[in-house]
Protein backbone atom coordinates (compact mmCIF):
# COMPACT_ATOMS: atom_id res chain seq x y z
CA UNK A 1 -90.36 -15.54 -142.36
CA UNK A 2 -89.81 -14.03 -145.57
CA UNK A 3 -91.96 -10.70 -144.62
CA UNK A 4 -89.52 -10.63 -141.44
CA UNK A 5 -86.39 -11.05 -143.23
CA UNK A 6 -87.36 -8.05 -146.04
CA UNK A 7 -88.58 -5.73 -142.72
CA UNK A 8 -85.02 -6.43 -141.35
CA UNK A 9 -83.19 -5.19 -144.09
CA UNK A 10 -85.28 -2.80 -145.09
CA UNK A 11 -84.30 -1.44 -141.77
CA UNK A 12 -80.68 -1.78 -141.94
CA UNK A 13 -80.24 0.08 -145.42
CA UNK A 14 -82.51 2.84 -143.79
CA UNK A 15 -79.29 2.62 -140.63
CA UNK A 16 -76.85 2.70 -143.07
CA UNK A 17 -78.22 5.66 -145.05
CA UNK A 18 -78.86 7.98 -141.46
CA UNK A 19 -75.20 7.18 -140.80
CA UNK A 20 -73.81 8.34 -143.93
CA UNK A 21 -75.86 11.46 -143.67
CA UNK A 22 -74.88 11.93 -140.31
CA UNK A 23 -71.09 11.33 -141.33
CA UNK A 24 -71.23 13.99 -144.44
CA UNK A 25 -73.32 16.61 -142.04
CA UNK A 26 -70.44 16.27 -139.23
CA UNK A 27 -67.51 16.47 -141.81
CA UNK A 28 -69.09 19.58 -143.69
CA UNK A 29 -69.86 21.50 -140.43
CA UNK A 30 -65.98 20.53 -139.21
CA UNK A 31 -64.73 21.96 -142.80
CA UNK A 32 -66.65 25.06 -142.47
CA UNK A 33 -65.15 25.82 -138.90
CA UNK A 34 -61.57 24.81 -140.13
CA UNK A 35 -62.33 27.33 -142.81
CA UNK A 36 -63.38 29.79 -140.33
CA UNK A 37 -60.65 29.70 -138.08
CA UNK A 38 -57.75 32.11 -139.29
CA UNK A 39 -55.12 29.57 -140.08
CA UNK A 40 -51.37 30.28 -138.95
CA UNK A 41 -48.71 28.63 -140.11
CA UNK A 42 -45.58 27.79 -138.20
CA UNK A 43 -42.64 29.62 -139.19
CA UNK A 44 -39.29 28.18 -138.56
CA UNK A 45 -37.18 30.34 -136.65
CA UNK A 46 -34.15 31.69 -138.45
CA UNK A 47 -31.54 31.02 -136.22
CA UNK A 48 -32.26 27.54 -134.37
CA UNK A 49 -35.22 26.00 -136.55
CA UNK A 50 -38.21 23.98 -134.93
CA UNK A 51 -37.15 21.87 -131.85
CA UNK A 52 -38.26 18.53 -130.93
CA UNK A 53 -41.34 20.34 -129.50
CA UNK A 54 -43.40 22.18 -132.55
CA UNK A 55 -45.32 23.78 -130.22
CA UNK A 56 -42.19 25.43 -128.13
CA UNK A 57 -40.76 26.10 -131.17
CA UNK A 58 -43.02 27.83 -132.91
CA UNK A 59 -42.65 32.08 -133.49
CA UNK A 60 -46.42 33.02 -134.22
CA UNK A 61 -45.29 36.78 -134.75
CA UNK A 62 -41.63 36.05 -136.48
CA UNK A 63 -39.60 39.18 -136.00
CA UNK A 64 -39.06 40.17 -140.16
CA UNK A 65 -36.26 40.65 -142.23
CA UNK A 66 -35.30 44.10 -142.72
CA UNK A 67 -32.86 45.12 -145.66
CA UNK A 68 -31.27 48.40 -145.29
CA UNK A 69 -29.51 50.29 -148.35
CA UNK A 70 -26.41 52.87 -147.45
CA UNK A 71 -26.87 55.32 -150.48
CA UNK A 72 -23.79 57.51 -150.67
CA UNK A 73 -21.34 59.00 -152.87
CA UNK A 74 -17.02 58.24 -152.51
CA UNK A 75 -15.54 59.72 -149.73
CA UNK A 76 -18.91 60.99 -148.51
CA UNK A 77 -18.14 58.43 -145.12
CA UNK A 78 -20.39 55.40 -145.98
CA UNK A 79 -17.01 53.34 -145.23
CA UNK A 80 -17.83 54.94 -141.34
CA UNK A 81 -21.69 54.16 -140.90
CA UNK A 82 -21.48 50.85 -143.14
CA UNK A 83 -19.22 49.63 -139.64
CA UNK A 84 -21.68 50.65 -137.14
CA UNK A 85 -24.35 48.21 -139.16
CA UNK A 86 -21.56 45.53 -139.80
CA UNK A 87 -20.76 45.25 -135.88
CA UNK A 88 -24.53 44.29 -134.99
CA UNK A 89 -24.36 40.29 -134.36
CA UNK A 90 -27.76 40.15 -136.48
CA UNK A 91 -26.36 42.03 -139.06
CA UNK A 92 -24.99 40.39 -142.49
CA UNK A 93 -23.72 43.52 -144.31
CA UNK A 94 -21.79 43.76 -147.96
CA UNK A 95 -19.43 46.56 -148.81
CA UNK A 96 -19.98 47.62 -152.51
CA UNK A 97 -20.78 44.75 -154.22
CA UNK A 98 -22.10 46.77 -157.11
CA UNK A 99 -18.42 47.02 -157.92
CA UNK A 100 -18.68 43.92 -159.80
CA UNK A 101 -21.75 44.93 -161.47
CA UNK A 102 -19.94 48.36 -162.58
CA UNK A 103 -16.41 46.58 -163.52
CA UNK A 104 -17.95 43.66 -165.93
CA UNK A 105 -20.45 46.46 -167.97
CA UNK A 106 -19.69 49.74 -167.74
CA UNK A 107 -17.37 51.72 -170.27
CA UNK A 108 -16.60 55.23 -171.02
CA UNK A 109 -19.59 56.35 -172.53
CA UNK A 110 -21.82 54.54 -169.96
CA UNK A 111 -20.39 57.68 -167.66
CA UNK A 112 -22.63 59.99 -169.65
CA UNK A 113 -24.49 62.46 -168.18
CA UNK A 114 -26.66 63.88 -170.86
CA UNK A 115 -30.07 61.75 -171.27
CA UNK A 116 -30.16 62.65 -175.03
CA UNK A 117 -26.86 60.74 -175.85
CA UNK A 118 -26.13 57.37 -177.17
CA UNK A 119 -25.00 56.48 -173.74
CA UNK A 120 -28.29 57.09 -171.73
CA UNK A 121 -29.69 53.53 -172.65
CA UNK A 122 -26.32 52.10 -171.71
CA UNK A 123 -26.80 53.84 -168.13
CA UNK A 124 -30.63 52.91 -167.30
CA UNK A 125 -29.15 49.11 -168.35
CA UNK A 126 -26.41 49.58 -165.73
CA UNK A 127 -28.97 51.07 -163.09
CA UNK A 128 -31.28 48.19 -164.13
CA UNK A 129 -28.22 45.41 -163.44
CA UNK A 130 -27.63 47.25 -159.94
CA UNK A 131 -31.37 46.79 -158.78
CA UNK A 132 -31.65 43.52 -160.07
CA UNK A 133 -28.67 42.23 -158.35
CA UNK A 134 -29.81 44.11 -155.03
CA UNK A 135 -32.99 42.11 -155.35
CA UNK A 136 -31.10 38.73 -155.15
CA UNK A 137 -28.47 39.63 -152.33
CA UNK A 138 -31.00 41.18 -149.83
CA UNK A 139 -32.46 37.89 -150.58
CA UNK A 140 -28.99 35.73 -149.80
CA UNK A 141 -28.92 34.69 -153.10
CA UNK A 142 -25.64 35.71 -152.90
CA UNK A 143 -24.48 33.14 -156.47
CA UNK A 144 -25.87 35.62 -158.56
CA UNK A 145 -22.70 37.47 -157.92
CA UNK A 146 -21.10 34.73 -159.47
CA UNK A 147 -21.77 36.48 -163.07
CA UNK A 148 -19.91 39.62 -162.19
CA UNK A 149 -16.81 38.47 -160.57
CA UNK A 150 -13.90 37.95 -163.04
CA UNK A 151 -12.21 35.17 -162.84
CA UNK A 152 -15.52 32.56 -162.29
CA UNK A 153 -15.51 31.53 -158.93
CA UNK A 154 -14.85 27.65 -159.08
CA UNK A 155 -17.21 25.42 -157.22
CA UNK A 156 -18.66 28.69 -155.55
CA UNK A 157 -15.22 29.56 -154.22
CA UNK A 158 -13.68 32.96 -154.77
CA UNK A 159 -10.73 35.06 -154.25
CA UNK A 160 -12.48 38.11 -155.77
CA UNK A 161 -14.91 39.65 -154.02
CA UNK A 162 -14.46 43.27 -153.43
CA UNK A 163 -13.22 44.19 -149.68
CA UNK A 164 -14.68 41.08 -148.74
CA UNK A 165 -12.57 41.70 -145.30
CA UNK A 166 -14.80 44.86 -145.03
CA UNK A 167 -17.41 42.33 -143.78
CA UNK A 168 -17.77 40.77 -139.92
CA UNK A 169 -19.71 37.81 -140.93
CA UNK A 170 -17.42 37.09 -144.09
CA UNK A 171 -14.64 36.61 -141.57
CA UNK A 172 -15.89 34.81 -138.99
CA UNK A 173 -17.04 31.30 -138.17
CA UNK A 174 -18.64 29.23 -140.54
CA UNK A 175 -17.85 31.27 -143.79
CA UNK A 176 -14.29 31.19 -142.80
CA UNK A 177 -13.98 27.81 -142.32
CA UNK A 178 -9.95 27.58 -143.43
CA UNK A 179 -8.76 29.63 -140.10
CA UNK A 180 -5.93 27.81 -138.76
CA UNK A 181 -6.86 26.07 -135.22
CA UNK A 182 -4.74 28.73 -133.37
CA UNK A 183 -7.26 31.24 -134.85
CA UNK A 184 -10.39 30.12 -134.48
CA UNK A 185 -11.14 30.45 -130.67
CA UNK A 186 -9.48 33.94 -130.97
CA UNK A 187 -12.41 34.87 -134.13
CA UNK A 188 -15.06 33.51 -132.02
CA UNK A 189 -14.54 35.91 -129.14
CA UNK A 190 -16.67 38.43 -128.94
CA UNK A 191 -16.00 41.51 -130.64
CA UNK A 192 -12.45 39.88 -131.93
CA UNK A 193 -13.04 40.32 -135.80
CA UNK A 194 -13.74 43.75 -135.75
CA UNK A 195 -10.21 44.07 -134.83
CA UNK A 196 -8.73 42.47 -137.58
CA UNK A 197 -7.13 44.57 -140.95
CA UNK A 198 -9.32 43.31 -143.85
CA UNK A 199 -6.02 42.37 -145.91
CA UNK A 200 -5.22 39.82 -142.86
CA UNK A 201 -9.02 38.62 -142.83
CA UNK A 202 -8.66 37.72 -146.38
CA UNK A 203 -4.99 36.15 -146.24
CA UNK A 204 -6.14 34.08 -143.19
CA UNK A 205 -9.24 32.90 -144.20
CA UNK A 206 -8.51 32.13 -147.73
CA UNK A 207 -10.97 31.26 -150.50
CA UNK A 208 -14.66 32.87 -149.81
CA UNK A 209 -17.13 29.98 -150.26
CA UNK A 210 -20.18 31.59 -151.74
CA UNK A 211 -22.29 28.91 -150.26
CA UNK A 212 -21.10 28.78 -147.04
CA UNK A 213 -21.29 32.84 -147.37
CA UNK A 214 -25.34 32.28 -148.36
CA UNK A 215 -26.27 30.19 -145.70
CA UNK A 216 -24.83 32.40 -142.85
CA UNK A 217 -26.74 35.10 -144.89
CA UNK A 218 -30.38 33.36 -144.27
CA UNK A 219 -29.13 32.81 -140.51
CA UNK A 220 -29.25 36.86 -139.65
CA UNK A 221 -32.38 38.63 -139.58
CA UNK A 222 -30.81 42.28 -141.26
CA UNK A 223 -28.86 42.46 -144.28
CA UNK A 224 -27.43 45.95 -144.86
CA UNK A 225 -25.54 47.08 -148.09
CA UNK A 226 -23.34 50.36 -148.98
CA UNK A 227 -23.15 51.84 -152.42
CA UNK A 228 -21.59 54.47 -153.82
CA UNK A 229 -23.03 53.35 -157.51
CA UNK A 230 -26.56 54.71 -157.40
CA UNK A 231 -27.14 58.22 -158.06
CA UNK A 232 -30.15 58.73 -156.76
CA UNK A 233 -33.12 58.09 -154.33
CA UNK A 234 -35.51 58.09 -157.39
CA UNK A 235 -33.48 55.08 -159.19
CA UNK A 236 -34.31 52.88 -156.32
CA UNK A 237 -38.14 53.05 -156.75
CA UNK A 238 -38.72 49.62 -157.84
CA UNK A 239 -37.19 48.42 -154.93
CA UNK A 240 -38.72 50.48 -152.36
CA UNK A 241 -42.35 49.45 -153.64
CA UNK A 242 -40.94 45.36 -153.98
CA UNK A 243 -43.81 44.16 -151.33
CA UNK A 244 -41.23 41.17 -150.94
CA UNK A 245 -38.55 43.36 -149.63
CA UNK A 246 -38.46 45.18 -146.24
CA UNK A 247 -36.38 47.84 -147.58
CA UNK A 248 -35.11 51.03 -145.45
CA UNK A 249 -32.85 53.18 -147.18
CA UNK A 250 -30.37 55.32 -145.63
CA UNK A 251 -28.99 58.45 -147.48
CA UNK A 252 -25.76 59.82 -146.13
CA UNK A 253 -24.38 63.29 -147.44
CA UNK A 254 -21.36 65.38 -146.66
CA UNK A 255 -20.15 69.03 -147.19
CA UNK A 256 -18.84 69.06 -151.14
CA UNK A 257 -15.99 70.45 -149.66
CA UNK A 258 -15.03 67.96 -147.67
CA UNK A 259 -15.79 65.25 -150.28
CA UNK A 260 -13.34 67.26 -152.77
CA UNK A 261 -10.33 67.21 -150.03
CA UNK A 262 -10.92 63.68 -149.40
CA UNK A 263 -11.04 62.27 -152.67
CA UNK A 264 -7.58 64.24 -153.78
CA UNK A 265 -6.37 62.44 -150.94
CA UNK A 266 -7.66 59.28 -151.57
CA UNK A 267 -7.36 58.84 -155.70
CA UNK A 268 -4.38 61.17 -156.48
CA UNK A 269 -3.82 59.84 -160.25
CA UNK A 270 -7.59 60.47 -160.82
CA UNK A 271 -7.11 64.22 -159.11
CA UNK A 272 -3.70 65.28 -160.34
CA UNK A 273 -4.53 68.40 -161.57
CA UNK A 274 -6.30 69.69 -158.14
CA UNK A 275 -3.27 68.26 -156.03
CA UNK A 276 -0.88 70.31 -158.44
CA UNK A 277 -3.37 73.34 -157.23
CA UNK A 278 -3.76 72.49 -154.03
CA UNK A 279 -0.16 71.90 -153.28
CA UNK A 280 1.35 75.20 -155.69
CA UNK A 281 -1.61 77.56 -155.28
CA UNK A 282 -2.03 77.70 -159.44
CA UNK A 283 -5.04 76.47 -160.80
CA UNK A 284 -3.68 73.83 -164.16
CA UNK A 285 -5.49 74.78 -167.41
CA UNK A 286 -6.94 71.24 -167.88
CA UNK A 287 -9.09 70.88 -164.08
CA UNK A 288 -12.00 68.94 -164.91
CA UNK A 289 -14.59 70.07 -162.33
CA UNK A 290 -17.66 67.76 -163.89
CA UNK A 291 -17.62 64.58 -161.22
CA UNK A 292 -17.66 67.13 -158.26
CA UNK A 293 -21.14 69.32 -160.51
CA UNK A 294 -22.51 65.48 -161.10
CA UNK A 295 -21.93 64.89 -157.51
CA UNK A 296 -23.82 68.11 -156.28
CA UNK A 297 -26.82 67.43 -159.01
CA UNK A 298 -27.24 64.07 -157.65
CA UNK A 299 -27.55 65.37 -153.94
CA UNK A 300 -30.13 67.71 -154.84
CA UNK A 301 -32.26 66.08 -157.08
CA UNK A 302 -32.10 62.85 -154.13
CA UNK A 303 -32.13 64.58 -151.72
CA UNK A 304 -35.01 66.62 -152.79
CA UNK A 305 -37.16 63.83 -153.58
CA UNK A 306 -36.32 62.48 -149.89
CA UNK A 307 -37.56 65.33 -148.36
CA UNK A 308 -40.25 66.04 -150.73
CA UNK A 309 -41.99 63.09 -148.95
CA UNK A 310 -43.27 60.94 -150.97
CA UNK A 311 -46.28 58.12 -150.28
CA UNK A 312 -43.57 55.61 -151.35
CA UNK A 313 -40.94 56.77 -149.21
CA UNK A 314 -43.12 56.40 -146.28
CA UNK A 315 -41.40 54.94 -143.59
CA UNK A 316 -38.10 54.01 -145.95
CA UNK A 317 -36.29 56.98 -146.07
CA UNK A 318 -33.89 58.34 -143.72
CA UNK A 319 -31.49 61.71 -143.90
CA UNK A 320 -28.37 61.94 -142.47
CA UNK A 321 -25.37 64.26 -143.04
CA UNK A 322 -21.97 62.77 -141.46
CA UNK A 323 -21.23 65.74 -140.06
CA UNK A 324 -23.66 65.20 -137.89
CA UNK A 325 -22.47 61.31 -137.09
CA UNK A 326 -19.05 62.39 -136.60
CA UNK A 327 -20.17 64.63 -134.10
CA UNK A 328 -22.46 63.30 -131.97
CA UNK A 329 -21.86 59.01 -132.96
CA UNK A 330 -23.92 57.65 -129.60
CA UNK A 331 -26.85 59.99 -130.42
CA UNK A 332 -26.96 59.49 -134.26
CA UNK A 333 -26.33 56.16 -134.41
CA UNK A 334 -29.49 55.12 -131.71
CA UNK A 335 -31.30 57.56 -134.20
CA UNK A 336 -30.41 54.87 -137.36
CA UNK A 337 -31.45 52.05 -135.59
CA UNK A 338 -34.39 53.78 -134.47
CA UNK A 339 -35.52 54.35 -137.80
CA UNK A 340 -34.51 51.35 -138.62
CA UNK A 341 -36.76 49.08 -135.92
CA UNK A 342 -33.31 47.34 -134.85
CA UNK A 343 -32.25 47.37 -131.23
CA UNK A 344 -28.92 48.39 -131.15
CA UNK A 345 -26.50 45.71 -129.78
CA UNK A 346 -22.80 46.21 -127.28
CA UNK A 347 -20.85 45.10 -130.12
CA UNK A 348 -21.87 48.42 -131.73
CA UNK A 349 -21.64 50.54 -128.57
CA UNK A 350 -18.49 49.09 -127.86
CA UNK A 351 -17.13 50.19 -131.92
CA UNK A 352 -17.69 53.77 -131.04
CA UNK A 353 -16.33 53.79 -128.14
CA UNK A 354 -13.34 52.57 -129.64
CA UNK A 355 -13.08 53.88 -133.19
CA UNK A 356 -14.38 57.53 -133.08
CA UNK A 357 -11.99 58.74 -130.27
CA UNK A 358 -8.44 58.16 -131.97
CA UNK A 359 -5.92 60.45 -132.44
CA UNK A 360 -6.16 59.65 -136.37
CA UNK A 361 -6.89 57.26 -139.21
CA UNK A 362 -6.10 53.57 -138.33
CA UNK A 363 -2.82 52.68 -140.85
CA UNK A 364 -2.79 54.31 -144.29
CA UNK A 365 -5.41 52.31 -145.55
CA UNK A 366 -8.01 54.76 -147.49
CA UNK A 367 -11.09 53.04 -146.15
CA UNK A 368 -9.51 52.78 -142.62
CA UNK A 369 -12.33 53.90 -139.92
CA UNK A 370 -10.13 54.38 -136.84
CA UNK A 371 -10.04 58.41 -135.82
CA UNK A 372 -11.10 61.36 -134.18
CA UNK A 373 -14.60 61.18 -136.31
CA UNK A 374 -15.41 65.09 -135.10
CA UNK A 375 -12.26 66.43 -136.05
CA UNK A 376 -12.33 64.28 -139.38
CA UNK A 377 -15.64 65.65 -140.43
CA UNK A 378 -14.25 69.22 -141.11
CA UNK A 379 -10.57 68.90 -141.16
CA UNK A 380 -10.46 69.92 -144.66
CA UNK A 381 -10.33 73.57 -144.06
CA UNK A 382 -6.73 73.41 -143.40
CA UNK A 383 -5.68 71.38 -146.40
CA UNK A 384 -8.37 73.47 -149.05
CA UNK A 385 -6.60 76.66 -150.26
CA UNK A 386 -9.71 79.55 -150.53
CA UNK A 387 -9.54 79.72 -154.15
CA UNK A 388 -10.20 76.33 -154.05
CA UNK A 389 -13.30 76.38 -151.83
CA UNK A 390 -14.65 79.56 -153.44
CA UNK A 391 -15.04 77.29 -156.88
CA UNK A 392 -16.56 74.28 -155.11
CA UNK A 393 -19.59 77.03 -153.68
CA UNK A 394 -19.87 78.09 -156.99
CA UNK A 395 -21.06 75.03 -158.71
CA UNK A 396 -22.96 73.65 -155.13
CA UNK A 397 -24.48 76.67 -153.74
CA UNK A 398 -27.49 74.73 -154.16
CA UNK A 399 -26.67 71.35 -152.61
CA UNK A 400 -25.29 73.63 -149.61
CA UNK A 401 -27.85 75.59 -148.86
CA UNK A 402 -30.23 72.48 -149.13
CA UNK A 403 -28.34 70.63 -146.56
CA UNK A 404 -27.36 73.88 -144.46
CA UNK A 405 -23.57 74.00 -144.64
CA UNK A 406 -22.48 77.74 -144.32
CA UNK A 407 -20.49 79.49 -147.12
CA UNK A 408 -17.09 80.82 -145.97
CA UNK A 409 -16.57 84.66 -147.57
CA UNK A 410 -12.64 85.03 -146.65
CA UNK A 411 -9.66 83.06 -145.94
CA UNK A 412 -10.17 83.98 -142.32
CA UNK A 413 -13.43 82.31 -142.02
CA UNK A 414 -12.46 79.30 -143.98
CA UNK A 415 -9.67 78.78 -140.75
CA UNK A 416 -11.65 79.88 -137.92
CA UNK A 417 -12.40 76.46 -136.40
CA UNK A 418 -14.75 78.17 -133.77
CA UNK A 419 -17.21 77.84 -135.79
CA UNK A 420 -18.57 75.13 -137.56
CA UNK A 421 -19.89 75.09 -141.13
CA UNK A 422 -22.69 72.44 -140.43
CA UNK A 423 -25.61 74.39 -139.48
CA UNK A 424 -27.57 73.09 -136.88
CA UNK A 425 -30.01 71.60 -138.94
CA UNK A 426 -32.53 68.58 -137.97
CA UNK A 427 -33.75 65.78 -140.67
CA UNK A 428 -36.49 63.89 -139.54
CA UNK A 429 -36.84 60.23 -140.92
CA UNK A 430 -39.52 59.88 -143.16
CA UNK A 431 -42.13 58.18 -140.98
């Protein structure tokens, strides 16, 4: 019995040990084909999020973010193409927040334009604060504007932020979440915001929650900012090769001309002296011409790095001369979005429609977008004496020839409206 009873057990340890074997061979050949496999994770969708069915729910190809930089100068008509991104319902744009950046640090000497002064560390710190914060926002971490904005928002809530009414999804439903009942149905139309003055956006909707303003960030698949702070293409470079941004940038240029006639319209303390000439016909001893020579430098030396190609440009850099826009908004604007891999939307059709075809600006605000865009674009010939003109070719003959705007040689030909002193000239996106 006792020779049985070792036999049997003998056997069993012998069952047990094949099974183990057998257990460790079928888990290591189901790890290796796990590991095979490509593995693909689920991304939430950034509107709705995962339903009750994972499998429904799930995006395999997720369409991805896209952040999109307006570089321009003032009065170059970035207000104009930063409202045909705003419009888009998948849109979340920002007009100029680098204004905070530029009002809490810079000073006099930070204006420098020599790179041997004092003030040339001051100004790479500045450009350095800009990128940084760009970083965050086309990332809707949109707190870190909390350290520029003077007062300190309380509990993420702010009166401050610069032409926050300049914004569709900063006045709509949830950000602005203090509308009166009355309002609310009327801001959730479609295509009702746009409508609105910013200065009423801002009265009505009150406080702008920071929070509120980060989530409905995360919710849109494009964020697009404008700035006028950034000199040039080249001081973006860091941003452009950031493999965790999508980033396309958009440079937008204008005749120096017409950015001269435009800002002595718009800033008339800063431009006293050229209103006095403009208005009496006698040039004033003290006419500081510098910010209109900085202005030209920076086209050309941006501008010239944008069409010089480069392999980090590839694909991220984009042209365009708002002459062009004003002229031809349909065609130029499908051109952006184009560039931009962004189907164009009605809300944005129906803008054009409505604010390139007036009979002239909407109000007297300075930013105001409502007008006859084509006759905008070169209606400073009747408001810049010759004398006046013949000084601005002077210092820009370079940035004009770059971007092909024609020199006028007489008074007559400054008038002569028959012709047009955008050159037909065609900028292909860098692709």
């Amino acid at each position: 019995m006792t020779g049985h009873k070792s036999t049997a057990m003998e056997c069993s340890w012998k069952a047990v040990l094949l099974l183990v074997v057998a257990s460790l061979a079928i888990q290591y050949t189901a790890i290796r084909t796990f590991i095979a496999k490509p593995f693909t994770i689920c991304r939430v969708p950034k509107h709705t999020g995962c339903g009750p069915s994972l499998a429904a729910s799930c995006d395999p190809q997720p369409q991805p973010v896209t952040h999109i930089l307006i570089l321009a100068t003032t009065r170059s008509g970035s207000s104009f193409i930063g409202q045909l991104l705003n419009q888009h319902s998948d849109i979340f744009y920002l007009f100029e927040p680098l204004y905070h950046v530029q009002t809490t640090l810079i000073n006099t000497s930070l204006r420098s334009r020599h790179p041997s002064s004092p003030a040339a560390d001051g100004r790479r710190l500045l450009l350095g604060a800009y990128r940084d914060l760009l970083r965050s926002l086309f990332n809707c971490q949109l707190h870190d504007l909390e350290t520029y904005i003077k007062p300190a928002p309380d509990k993420h809530r702010t009166q401050r932020l610069f032409r926050r009414g300049a914004s569709k999804a900063l006045c709509s439903p949830p950000v602005c979440a203090t509308l009166p009942p009355a309002l609310g149905g009327e801001l959730e139309q479609e295509g009702a915001a746009e409508r609105w003055e910013e200065g009423e956006c801002v009265r009505r909707c009150g406080a702008l929650n920071l929070t509120l303003a980060t989530q409905a960030c995360s919710r849109r698949h494009h964020i697009a900012i404008k700035t006028v702070r950034i000199p040039e293409i080249g001081d973006l470079r860091t941003l452009v090769e950031d493999p965790r941004l999508n980033l396309k940038v958009i440079q937008l240029v204008r005749d120096p001309r017409g950015i001269l006639s435009s800002r002595i319209d718009t800033f008339p303390e800063s431009f006293r002296a050229w209103k006095i000439w403009r208005n009496s016909g006698r040039r004033p001893y003290n006419l500081d011409a510098s910010h209109l020579s900085a202005t030209c430098e920076d086209f050309v030396n941006s501008v010239g790095t944008g069409l010089g190609r480069p392999s980090w440009l590839k694909g991220r850099y984009m042209l365009v001369r708002y002459e062009d826009l004003a002229r031809e908004p349909e065609k130029k604007t499908e051109e952006i979005y184009r560039f931009l891999g962004v189907m164009m939307d009605s809300n944005v059709q129906r803008w054009i429609l409505n604010n390139t075809r007036g009979a002239g600006a909407s109000g007297n605000h300075k930013y105001a977008t409502v007008r006859d865009s084509a006759a905008t674009a070169e209606g400073w010939r009747f408001k810049l004496g010759y004398d006046m003109v013949e000084l601005v070719q002077n210092l820009c003959n370079l940035t004009l020839a770059q971007l092909g705007y024609r020199m006028v040689n007489s008074p007559e030909e400054l008038r002569n409206m028959s012709v047009s002193l955008a050159e037909d000239k065609t900028f292909l996106p860098f692709l």
